[in-house]
PDB file of N, CA and C in Angstrom:
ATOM      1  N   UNK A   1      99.910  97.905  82.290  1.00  0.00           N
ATOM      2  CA  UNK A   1     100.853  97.888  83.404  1.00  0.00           C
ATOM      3  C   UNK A   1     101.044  99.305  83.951  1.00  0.00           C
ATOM      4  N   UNK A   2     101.422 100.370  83.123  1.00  0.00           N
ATOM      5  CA  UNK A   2     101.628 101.548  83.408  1.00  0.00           C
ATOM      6  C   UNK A   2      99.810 102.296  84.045  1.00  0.00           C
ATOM      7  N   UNK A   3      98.827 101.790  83.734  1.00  0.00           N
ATOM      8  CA  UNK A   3      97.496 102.119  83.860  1.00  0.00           C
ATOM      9  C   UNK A   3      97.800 101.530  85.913  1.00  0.00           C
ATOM     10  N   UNK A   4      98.028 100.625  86.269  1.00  0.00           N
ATOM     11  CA  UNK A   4      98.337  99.785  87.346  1.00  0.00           C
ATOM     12  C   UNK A   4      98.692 100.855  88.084  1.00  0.00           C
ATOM     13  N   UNK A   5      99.936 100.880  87.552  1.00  0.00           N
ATOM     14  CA  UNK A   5     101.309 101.405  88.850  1.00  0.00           C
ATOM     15  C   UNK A   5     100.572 102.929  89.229  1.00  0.00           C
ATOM     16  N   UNK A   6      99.953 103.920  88.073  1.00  0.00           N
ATOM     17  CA  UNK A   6      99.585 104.859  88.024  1.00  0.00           C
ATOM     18  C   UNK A   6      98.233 104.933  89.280  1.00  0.00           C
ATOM     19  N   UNK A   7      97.274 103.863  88.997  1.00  0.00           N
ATOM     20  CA  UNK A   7      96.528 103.796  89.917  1.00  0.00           C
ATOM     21  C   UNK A   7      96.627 103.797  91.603  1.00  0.00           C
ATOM     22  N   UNK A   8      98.098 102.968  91.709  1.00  0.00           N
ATOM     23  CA  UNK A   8      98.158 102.179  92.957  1.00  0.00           C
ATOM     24  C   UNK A   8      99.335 103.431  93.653  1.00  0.00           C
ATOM     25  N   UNK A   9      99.583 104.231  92.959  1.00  0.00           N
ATOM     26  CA  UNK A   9     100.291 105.843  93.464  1.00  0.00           C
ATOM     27  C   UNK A   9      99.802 106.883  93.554  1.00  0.00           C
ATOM     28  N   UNK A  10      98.293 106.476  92.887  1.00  0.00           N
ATOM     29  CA  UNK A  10      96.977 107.503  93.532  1.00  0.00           C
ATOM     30  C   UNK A  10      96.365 106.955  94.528  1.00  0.00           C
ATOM     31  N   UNK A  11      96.307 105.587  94.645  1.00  0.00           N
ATOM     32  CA  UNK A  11      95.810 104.787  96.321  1.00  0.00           C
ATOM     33  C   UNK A  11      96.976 105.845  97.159  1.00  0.00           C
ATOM     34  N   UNK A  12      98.064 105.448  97.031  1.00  0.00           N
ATOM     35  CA  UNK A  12      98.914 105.697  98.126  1.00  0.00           C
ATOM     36  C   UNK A  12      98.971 107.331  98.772  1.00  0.00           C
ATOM     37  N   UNK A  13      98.201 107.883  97.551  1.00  0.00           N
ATOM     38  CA  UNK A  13      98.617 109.433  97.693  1.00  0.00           C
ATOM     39  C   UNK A  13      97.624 109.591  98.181  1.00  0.00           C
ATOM     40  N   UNK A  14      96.221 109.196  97.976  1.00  0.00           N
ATOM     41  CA  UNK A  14      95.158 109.139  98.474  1.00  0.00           C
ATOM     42  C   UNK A  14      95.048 108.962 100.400  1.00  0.00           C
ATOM     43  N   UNK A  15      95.745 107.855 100.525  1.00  0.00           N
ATOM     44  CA  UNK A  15      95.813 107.255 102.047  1.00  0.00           C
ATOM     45  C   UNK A  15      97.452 108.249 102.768  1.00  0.00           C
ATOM     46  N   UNK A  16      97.651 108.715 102.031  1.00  0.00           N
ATOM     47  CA  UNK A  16      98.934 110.010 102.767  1.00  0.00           C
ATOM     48  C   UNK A  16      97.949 110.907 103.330  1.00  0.00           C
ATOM     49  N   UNK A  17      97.050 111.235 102.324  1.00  0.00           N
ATOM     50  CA  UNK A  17      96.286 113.108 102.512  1.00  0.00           C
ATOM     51  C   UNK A  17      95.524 112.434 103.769  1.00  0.00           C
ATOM     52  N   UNK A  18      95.131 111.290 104.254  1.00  0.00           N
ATOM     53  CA  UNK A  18      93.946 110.830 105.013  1.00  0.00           C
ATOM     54  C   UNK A  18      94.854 110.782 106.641  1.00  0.00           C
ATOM     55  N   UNK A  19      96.010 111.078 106.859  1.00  0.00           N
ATOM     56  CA  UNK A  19      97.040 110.238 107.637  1.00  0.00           C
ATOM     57  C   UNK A  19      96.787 111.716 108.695  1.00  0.00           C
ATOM     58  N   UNK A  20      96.617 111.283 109.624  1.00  0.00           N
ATOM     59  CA  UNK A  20      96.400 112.642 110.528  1.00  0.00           C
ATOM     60  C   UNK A  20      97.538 113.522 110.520  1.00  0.00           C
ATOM     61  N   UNK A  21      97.586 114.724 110.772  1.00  0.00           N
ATOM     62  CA  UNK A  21      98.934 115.526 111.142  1.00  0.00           C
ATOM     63  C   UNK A  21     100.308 114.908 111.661  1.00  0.00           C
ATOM     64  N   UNK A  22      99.759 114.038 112.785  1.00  0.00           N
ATOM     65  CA  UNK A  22     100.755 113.422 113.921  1.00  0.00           C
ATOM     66  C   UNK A  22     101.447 112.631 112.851  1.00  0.00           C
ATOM     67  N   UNK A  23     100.779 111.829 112.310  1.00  0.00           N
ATOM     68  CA  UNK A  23     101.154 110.826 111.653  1.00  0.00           C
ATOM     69  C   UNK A  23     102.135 111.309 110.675  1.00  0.00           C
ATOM     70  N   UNK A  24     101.760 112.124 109.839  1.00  0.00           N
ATOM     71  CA  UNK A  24     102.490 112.608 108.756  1.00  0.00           C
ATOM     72  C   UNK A  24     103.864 113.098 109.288  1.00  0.00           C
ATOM     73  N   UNK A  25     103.768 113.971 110.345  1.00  0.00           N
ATOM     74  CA  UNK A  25     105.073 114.362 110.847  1.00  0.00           C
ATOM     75  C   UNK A  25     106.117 113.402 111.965  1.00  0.00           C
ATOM     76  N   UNK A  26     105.498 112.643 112.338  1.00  0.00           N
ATOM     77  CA  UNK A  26     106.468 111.640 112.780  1.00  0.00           C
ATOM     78  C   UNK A  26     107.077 110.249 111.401  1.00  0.00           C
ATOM     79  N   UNK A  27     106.518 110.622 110.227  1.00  0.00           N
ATOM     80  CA  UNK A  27     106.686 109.518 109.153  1.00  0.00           C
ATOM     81  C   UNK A  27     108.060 110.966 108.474  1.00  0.00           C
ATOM     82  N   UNK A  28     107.521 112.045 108.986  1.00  0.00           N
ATOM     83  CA  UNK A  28     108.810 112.896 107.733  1.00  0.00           C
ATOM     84  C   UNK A  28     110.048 113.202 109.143  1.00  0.00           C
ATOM     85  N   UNK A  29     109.830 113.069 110.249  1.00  0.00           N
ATOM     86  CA  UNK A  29     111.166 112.861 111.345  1.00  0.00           C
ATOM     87  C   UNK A  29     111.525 111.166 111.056  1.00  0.00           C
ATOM     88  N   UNK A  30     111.019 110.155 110.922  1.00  0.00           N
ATOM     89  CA  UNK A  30     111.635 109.069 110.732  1.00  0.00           C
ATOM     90  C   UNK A  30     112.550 109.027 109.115  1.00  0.00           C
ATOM     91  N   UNK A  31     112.050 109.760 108.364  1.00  0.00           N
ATOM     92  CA  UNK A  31     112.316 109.776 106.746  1.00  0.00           C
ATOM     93  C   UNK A  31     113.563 111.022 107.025  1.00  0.00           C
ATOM     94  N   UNK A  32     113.340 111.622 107.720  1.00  0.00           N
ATOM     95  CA  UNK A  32     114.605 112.955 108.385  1.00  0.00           C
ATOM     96  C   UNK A  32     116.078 112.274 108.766  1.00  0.00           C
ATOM     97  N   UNK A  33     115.271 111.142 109.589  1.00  0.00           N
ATOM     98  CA  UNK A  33     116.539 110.398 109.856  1.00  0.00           C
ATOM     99  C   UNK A  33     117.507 109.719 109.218  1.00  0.00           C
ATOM    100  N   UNK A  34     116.512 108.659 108.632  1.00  0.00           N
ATOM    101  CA  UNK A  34     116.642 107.698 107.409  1.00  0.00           C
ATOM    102  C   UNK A  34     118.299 109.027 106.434  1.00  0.00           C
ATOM    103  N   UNK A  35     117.106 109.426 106.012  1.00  0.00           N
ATOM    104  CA  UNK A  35     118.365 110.460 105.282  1.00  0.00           C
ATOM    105  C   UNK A  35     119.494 110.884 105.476  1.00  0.00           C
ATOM    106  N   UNK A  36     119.663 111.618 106.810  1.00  0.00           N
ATOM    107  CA  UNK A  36     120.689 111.595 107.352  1.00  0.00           C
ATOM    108  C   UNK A  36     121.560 110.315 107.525  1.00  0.00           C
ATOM    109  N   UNK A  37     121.464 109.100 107.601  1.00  0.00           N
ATOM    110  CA  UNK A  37     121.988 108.326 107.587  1.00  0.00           C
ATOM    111  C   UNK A  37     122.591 108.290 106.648  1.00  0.00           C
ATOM    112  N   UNK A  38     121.664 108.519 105.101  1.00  0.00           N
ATOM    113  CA  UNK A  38     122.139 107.950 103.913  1.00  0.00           C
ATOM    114  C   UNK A  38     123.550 109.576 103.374  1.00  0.00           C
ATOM    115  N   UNK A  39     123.157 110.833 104.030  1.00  0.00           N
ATOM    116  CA  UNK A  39     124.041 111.714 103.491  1.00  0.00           C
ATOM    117  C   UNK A  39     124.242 112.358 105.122  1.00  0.00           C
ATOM    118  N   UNK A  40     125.418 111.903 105.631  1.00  0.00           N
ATOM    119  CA  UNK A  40     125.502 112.664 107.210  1.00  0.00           C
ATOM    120  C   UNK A  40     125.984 113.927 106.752  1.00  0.00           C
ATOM    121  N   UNK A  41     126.454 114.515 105.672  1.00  0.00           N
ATOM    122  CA  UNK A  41     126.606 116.075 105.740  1.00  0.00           C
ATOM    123  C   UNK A  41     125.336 116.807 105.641  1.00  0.00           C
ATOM    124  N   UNK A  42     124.730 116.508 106.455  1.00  0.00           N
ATOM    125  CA  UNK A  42     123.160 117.308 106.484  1.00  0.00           C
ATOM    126  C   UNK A  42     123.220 117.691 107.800  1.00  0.00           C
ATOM    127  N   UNK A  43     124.116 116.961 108.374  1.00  0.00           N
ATOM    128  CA  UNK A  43     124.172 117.667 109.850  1.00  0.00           C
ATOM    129  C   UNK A  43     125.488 118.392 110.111  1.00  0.00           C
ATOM    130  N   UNK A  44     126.174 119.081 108.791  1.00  0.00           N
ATOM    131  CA  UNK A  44     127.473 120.187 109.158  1.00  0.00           C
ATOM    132  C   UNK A  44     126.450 121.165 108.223  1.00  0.00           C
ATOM    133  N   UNK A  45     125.746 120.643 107.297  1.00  0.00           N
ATOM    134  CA  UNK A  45     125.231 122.025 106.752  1.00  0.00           C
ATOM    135  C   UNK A  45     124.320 122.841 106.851  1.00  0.00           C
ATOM    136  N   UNK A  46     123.753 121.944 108.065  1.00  0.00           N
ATOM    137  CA  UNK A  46     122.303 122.592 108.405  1.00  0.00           C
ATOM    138  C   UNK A  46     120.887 122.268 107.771  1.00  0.00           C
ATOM    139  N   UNK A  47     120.888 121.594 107.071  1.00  0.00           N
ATOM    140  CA  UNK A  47     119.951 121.166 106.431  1.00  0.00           C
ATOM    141  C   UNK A  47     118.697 119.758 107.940  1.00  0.00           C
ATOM    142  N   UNK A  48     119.680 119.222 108.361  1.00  0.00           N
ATOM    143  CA  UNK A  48     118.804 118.330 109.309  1.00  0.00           C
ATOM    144  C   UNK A  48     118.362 119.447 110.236  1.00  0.00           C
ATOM    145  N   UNK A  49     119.179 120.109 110.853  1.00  0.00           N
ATOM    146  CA  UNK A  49     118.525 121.197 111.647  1.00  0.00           C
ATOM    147  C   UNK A  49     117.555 122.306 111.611  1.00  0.00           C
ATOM    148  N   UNK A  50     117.515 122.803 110.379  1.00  0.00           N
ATOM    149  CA  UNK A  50     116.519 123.435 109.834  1.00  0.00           C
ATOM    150  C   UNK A  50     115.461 122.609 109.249  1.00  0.00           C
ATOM    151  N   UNK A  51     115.338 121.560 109.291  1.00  0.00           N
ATOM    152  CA  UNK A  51     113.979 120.367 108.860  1.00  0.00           C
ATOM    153  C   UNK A  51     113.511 119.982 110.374  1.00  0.00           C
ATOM    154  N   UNK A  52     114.753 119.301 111.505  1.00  0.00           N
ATOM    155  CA  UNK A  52     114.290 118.994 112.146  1.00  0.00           C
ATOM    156  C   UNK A  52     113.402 120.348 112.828  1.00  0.00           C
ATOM    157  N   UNK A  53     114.029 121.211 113.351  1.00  0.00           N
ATOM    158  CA  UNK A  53     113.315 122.399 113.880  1.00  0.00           C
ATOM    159  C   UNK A  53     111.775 122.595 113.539  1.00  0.00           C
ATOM    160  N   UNK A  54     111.524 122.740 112.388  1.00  0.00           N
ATOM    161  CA  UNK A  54     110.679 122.676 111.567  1.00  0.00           C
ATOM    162  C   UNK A  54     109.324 121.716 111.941  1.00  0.00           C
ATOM    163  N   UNK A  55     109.635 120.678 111.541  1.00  0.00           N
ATOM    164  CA  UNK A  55     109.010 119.416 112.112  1.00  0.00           C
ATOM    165  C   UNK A  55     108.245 119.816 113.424  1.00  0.00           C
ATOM    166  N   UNK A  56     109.315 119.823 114.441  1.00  0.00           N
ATOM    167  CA  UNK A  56     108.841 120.005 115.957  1.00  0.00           C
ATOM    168  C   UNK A  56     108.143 121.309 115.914  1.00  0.00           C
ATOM    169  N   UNK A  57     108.311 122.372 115.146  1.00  0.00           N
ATOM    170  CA  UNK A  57     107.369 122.856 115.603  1.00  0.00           C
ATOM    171  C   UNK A  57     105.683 122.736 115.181  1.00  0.00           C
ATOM    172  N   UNK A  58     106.004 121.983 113.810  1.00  0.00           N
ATOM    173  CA  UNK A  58     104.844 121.722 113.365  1.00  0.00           C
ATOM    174  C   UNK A  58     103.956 120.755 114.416  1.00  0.00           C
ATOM    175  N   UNK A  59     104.899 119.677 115.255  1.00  0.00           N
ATOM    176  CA  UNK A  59     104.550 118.542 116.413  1.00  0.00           C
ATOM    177  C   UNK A  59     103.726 119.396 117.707  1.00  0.00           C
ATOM    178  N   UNK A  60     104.493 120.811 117.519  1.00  0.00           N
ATOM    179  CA  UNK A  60     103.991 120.883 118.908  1.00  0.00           C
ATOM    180  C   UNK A  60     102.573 122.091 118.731  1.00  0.00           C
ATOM    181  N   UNK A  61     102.601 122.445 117.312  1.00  0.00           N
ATOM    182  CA  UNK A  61     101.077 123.078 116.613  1.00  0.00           C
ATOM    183  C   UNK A  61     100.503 122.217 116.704  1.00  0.00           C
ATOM    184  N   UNK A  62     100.532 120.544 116.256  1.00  0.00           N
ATOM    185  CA  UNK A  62      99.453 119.962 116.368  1.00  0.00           C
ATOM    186  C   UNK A  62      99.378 118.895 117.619  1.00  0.00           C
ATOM    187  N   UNK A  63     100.163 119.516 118.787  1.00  0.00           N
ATOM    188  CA  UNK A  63     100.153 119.172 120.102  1.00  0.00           C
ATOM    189  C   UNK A  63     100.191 117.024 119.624  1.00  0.00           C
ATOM    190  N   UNK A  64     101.582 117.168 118.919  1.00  0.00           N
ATOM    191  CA  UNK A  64     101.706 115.768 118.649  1.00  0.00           C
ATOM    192  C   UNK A  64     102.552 115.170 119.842  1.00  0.00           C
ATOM    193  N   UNK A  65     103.113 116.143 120.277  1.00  0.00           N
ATOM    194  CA  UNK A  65     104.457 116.045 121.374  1.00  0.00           C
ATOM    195  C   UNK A  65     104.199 116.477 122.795  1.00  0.00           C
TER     196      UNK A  65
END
């Protein structure tokens, strides 16, 4: 069982590294959000703002935006 789960989280990690730039960074702004939802003091402490920032600029290096 543990041989399984181990395998099927190297598939997944496998098909992350394969996920184009765009992809990856619009999956960590949706997961940005998500979060914030789950802890809204990320947006008095700066933490969403310094990720989101981040992000976009990575979006607009890989001319995702």
């Amino acid at each position: 069982m543990r041989v399984r789960a181990a395998l099927s989280l190297a598939a997944l990690a496998l098909l992350t590294a394969c996920a184009s730039p765009c992809d990856r960074i619009r999956d960590d702004l949706r997961q940005l959000n998500a979060d914030t939802v789950r802890d809204p003091a990320m947006l008095t402490d700066g933490r969403y703002l310094t990720r989101f920032q981040d992000l976009t600029a990575q979006g607009i290096e890989h001319s995702c935006f």
